[in-house]
C-alpha atoms as a PDB file:
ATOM      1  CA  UNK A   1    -250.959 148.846  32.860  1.00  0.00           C
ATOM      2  CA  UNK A   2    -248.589 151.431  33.104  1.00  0.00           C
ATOM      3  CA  UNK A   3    -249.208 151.881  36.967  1.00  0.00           C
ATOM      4  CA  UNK A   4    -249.208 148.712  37.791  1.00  0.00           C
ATOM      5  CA  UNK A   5    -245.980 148.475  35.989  1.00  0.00           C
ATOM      6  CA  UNK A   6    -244.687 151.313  38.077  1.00  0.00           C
ATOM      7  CA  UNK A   7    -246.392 149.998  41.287  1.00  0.00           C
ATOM      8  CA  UNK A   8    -244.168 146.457  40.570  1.00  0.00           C
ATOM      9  CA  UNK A   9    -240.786 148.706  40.230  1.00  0.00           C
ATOM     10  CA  UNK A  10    -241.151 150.279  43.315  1.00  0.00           C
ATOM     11  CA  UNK A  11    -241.803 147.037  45.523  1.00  0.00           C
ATOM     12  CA  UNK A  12    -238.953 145.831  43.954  1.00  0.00           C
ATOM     13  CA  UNK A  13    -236.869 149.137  44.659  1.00  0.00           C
ATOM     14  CA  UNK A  14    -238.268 148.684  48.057  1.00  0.00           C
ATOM     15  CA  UNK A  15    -237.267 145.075  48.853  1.00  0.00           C
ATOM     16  CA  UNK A  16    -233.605 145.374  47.232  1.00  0.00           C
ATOM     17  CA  UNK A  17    -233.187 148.619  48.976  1.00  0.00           C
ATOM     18  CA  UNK A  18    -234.417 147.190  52.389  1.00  0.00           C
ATOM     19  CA  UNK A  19    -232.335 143.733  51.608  1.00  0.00           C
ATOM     20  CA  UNK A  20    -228.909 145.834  51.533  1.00  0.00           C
ATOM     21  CA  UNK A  21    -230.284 148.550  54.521  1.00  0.00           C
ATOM     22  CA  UNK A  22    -230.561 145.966  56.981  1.00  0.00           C
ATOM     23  CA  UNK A  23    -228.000 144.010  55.847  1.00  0.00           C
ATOM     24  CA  UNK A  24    -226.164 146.701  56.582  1.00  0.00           C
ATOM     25  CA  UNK A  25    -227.539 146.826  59.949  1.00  0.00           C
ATOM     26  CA  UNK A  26    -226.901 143.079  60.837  1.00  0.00           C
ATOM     27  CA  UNK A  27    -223.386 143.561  59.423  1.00  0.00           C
ATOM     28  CA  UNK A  28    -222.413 146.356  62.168  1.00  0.00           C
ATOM     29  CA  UNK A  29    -224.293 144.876  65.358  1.00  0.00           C
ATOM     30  CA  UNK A  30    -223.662 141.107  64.326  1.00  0.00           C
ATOM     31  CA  UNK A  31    -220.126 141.164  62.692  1.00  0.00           C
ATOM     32  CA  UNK A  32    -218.433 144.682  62.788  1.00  0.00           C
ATOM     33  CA  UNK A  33    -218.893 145.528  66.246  1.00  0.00           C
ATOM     34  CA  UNK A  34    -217.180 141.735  67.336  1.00  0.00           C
ATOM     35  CA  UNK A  35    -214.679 142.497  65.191  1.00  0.00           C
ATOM     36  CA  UNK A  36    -214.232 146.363  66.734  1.00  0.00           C
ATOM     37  CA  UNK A  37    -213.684 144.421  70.059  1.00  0.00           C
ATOM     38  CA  UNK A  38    -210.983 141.825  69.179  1.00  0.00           C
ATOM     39  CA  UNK A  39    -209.237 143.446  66.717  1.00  0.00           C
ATOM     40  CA  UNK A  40    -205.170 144.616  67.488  1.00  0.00           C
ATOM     41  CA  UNK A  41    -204.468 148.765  67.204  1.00  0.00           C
ATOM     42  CA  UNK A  42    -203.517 148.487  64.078  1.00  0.00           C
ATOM     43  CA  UNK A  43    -206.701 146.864  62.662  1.00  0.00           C
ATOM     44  CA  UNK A  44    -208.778 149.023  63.895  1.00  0.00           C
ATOM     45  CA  UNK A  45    -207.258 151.858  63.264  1.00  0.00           C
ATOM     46  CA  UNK A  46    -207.448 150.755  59.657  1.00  0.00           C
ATOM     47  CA  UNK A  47    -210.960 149.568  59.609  1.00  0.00           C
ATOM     48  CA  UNK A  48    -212.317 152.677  61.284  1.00  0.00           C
ATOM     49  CA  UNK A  49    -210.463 154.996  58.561  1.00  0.00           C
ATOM     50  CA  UNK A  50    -211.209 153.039  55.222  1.00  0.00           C
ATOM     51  CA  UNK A  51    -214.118 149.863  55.883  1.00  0.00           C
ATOM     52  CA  UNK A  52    -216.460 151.815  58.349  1.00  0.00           C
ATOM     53  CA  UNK A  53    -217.018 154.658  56.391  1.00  0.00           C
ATOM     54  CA  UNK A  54    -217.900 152.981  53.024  1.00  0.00           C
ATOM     55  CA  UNK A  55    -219.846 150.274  55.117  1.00  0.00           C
ATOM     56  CA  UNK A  56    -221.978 153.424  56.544  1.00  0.00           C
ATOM     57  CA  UNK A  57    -222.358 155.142  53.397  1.00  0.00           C
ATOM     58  CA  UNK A  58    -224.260 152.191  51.705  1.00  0.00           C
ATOM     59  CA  UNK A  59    -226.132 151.787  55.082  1.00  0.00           C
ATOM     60  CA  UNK A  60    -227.347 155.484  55.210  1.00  0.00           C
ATOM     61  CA  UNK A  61    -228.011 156.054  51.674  1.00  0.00           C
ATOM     62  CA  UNK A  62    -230.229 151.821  51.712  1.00  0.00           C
ATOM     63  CA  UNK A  63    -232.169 153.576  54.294  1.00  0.00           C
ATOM     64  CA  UNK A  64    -233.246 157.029  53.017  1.00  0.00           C
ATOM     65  CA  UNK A  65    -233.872 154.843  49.466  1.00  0.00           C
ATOM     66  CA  UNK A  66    -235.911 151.976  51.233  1.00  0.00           C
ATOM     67  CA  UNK A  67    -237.870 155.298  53.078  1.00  0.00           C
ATOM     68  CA  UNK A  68    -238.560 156.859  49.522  1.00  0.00           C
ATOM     69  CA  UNK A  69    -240.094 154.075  47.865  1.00  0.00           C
ATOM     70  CA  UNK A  70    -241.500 152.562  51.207  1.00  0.00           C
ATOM     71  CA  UNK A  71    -243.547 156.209  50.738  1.00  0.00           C
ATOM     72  CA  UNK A  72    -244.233 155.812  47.289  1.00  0.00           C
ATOM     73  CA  UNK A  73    -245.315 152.119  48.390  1.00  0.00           C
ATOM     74  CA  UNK A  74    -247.467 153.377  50.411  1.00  0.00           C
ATOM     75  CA  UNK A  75    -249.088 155.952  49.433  1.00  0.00           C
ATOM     76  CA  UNK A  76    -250.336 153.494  46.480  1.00  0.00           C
ATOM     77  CA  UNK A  77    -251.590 151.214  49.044  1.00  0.00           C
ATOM     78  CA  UNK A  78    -253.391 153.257  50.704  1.00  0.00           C
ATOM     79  CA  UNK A  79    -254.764 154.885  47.837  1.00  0.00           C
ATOM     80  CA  UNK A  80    -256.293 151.487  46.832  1.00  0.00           C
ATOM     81  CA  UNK A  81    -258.060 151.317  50.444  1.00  0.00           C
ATOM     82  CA  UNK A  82    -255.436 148.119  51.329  1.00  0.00           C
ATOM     83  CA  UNK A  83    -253.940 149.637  54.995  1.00  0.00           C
ATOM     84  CA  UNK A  84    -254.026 147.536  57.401  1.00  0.00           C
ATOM     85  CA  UNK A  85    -252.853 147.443  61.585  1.00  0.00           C
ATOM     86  CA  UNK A  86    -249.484 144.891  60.190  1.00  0.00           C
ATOM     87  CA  UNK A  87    -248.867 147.670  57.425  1.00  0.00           C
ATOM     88  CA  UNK A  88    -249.214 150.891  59.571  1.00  0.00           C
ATOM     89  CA  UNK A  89    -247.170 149.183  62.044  1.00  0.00           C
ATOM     90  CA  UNK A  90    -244.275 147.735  59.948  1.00  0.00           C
ATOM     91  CA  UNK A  91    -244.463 151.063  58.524  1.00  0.00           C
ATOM     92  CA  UNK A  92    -243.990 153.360  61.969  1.00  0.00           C
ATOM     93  CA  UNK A  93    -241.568 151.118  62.512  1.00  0.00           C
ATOM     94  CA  UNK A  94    -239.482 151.481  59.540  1.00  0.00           C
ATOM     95  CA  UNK A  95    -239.629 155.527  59.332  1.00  0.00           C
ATOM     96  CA  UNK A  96    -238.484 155.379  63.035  1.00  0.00           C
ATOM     97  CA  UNK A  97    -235.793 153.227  62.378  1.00  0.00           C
ATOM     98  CA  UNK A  98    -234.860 155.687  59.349  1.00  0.00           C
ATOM     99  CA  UNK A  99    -234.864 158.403  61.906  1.00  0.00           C
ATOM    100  CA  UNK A 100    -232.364 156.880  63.691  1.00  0.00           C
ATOM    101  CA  UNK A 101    -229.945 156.064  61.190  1.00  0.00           C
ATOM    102  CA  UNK A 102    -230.194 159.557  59.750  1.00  0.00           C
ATOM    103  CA  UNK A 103    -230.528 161.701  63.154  1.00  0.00           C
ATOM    104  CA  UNK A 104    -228.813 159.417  65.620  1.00  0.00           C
ATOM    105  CA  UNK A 105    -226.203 156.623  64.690  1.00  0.00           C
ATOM    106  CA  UNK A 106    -224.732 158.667  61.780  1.00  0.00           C
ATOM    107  CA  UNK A 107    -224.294 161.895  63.284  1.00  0.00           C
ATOM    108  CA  UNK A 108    -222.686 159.835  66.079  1.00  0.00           C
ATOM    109  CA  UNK A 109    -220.758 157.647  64.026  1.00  0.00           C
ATOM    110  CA  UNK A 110    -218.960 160.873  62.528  1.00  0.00           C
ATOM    111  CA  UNK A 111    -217.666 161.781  65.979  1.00  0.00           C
ATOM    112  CA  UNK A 112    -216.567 158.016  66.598  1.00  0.00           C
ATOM    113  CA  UNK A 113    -214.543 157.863  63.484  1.00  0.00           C
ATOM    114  CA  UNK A 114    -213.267 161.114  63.664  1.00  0.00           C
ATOM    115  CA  UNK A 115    -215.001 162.680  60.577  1.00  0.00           C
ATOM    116  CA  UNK A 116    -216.032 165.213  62.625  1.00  0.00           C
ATOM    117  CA  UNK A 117    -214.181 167.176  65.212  1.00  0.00           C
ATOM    118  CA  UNK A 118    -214.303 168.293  68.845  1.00  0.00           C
ATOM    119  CA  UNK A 119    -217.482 165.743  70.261  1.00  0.00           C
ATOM    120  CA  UNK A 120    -216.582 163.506  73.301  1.00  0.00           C
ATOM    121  CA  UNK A 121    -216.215 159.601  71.200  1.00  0.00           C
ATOM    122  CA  UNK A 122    -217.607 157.724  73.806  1.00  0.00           C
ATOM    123  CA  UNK A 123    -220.495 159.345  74.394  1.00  0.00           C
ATOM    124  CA  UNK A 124    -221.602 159.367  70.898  1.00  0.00           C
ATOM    125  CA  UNK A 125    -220.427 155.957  70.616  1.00  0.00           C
ATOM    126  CA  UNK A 126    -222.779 155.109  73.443  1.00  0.00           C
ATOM    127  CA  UNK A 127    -225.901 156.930  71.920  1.00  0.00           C
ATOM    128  CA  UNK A 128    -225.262 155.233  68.163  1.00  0.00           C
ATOM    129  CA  UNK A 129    -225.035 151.852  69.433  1.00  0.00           C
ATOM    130  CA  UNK A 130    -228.176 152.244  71.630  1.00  0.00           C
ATOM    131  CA  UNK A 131    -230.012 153.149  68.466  1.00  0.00           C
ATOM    132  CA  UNK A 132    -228.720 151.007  66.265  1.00  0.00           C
ATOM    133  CA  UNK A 133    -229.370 147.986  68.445  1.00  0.00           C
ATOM    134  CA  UNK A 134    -233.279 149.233  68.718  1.00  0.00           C
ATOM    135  CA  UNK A 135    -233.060 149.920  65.022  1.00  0.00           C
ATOM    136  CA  UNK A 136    -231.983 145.338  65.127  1.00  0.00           C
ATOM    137  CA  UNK A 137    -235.064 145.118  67.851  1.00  0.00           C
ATOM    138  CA  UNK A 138    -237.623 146.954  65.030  1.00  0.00           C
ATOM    139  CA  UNK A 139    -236.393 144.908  62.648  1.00  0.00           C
ATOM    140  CA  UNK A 140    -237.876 141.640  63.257  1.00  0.00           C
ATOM    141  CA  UNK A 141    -241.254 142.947  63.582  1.00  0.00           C
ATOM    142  CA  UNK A 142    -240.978 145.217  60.871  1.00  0.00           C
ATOM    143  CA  UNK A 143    -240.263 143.005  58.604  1.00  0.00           C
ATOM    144  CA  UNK A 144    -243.473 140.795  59.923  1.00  0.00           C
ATOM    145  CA  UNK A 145    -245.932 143.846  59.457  1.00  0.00           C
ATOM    146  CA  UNK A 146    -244.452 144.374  55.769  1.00  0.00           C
ATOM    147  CA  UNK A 147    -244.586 140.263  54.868  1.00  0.00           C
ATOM    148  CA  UNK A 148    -248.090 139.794  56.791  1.00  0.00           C
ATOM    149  CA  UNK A 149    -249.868 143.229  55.622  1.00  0.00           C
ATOM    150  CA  UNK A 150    -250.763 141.927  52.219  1.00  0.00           C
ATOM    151  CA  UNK A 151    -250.901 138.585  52.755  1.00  0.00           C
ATOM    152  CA  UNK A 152    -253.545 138.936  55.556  1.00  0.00           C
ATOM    153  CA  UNK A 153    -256.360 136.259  55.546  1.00  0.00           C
ATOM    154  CA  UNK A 154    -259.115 138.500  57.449  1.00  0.00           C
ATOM    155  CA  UNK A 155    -260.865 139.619  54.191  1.00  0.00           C
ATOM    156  CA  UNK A 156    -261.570 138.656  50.450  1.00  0.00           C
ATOM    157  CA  UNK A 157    -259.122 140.845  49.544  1.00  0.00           C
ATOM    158  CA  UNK A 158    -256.063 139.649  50.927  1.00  0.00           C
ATOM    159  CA  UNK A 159    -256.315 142.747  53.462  1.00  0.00           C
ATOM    160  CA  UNK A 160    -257.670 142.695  57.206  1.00  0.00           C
ATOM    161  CA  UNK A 161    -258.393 145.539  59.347  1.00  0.00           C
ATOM    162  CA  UNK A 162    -259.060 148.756  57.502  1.00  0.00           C
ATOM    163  CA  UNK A 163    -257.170 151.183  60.049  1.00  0.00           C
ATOM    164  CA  UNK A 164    -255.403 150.770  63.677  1.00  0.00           C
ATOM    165  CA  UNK A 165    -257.357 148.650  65.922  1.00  0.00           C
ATOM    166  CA  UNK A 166    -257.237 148.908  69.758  1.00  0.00           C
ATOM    167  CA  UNK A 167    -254.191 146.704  69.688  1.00  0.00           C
ATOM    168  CA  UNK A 168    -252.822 148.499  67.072  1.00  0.00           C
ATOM    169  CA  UNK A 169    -252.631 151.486  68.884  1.00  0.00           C
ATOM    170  CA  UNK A 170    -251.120 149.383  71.832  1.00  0.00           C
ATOM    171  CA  UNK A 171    -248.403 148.930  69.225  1.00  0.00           C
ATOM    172  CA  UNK A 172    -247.448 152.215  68.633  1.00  0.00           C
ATOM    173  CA  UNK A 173    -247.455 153.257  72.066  1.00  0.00           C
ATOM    174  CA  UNK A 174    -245.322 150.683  72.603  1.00  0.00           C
ATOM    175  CA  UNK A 175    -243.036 151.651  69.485  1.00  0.00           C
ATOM    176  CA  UNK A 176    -242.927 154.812  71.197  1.00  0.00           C
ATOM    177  CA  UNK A 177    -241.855 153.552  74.250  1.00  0.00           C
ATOM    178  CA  UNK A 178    -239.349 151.345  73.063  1.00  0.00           C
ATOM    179  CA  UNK A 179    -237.648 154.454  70.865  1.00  0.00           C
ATOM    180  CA  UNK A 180    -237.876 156.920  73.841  1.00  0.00           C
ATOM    181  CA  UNK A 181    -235.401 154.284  75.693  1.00  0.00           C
ATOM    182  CA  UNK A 182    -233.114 154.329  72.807  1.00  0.00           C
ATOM    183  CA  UNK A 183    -233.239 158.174  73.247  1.00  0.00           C
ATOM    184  CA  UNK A 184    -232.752 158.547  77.115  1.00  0.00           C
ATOM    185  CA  UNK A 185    -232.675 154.827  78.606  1.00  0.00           C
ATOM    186  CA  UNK A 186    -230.191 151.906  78.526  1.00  0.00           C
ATOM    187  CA  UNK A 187    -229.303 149.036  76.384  1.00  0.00           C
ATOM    188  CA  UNK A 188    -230.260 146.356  78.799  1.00  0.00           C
ATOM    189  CA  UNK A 189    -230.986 143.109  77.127  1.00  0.00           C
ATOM    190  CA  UNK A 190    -229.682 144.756  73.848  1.00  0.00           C
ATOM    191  CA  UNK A 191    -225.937 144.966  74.785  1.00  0.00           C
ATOM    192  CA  UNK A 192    -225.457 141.149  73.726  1.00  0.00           C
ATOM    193  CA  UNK A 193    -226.126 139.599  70.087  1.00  0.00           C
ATOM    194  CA  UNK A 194    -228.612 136.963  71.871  1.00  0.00           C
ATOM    195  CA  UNK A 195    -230.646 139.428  73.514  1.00  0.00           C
ATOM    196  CA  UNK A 196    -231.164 141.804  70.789  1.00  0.00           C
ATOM    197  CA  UNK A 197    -232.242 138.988  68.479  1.00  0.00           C
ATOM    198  CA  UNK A 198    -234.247 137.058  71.120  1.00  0.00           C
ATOM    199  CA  UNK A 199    -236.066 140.457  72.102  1.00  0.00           C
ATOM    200  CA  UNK A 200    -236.731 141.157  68.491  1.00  0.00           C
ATOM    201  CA  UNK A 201    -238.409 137.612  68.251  1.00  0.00           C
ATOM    202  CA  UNK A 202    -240.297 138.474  71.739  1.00  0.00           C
ATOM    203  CA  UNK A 203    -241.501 141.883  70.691  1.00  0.00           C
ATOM    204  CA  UNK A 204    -242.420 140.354  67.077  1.00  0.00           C
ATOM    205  CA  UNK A 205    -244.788 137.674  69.592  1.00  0.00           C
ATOM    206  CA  UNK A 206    -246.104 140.266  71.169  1.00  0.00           C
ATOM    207  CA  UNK A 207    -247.316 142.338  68.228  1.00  0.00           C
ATOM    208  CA  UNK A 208    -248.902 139.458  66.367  1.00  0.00           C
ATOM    209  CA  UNK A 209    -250.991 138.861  70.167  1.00  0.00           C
ATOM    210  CA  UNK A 210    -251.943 142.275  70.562  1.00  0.00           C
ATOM    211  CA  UNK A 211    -252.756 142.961  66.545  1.00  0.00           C
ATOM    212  CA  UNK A 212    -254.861 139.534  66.674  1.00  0.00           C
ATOM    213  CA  UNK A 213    -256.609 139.524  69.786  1.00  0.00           C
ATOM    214  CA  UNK A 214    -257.645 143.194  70.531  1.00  0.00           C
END
């Protein structure tokens, strides 16, 4: 009883901390960076010395929190035999989305707002939004892995394939390639709202064909 209790806190932990993490995330490539672009001197000036920083600080810390009890998560899940190709790949997904926000965008961002001293702005302003648009691509098919994972109809049990299948590891080498652009490549059909979200919805079609058919 009292695991299962536990087991029910932490999904919970993990969807509220996920809800405001990519909130977050929607906020600064859907609304903030519009706003970046039309605003006068003066408002931006403003916004990147008081809202930016607090906005970031919520999105940071809703990451590393969704990361800690996506672990937890699981680590009960697979202790109960329950992995599946949708969970290991929602999962990949969401630790290398973590990774970003943690190793690329923030670090970045602390150059762009001036936080930290002495790095060339645009660059890093360049590298954070490259990763933080990926981290909006990911996020459409993460979300699918974590929703479909348990929920899968290919056994009794509510759970499908027991490890990565061949299309499953099609998936992470794709995941893989997709992240090495972010590190070295271009936005390409990321630098617009549209395409990000209408490539999230493509790669999120391409998953479910690859995890169902190979």
């Amino acid at each position: 009883m009292i695991m299962n209790l536990l087991a029910i806190l932490v999904r919970w932990g993990h969807l509220l901390f996920g809800i405001g993490w990519i909130g977050m995330l929607y906020y600064f490539n859907f609304v903030q960076g519009g706003y970046f672009k039309a605003a006068t001197p003066e408002g931006l000036k403003d916004a990147k010395a008081k809202l930016a920083p607090s906005a970031l600080w919520w999105f940071r810390w809703g990451a590393m929190f969704t990361f800690i009890t996506g672990v937890l998560l699981l680590g009960y899940v697979h202790g109960n035999g329950q992995l599946n190709s949708y969970i290991i790949m929602g999962a990949t997904m969401a630790t290398v989305m973590f990774l970003n926000v943690w190793l690329i965008i923030w670090p970045n961002q602390k150059i762009v707002l001036g936080i930290v001293q002495g790095g060339d702005a645009a660059a890093a302003g360049a590298k954070a939004a490259i990763a933080s648009r990926t981290n909006v691509l990911f996020s459409g098919p993460m979300a699918l892995g974590m929703v479909a994972g348990p929920h899968y109809i290919g056994s009794a049990a509510g759970y499908g394939h027991p490890s990565l299948t061949t299309g499953g590891w099609i998936v992470i080498l794709l995941i893989a390639a997709i992240e090495a652009n972010a590190l070295f490549g271009k936005q390409g059909p990321l630098t617009t709202v549209k395409g990000v979200i209408t490539s999230s919805v493509v790669l999120a079609a391409m998953v479910i064909g690859l995890l169902e058919l190979l």
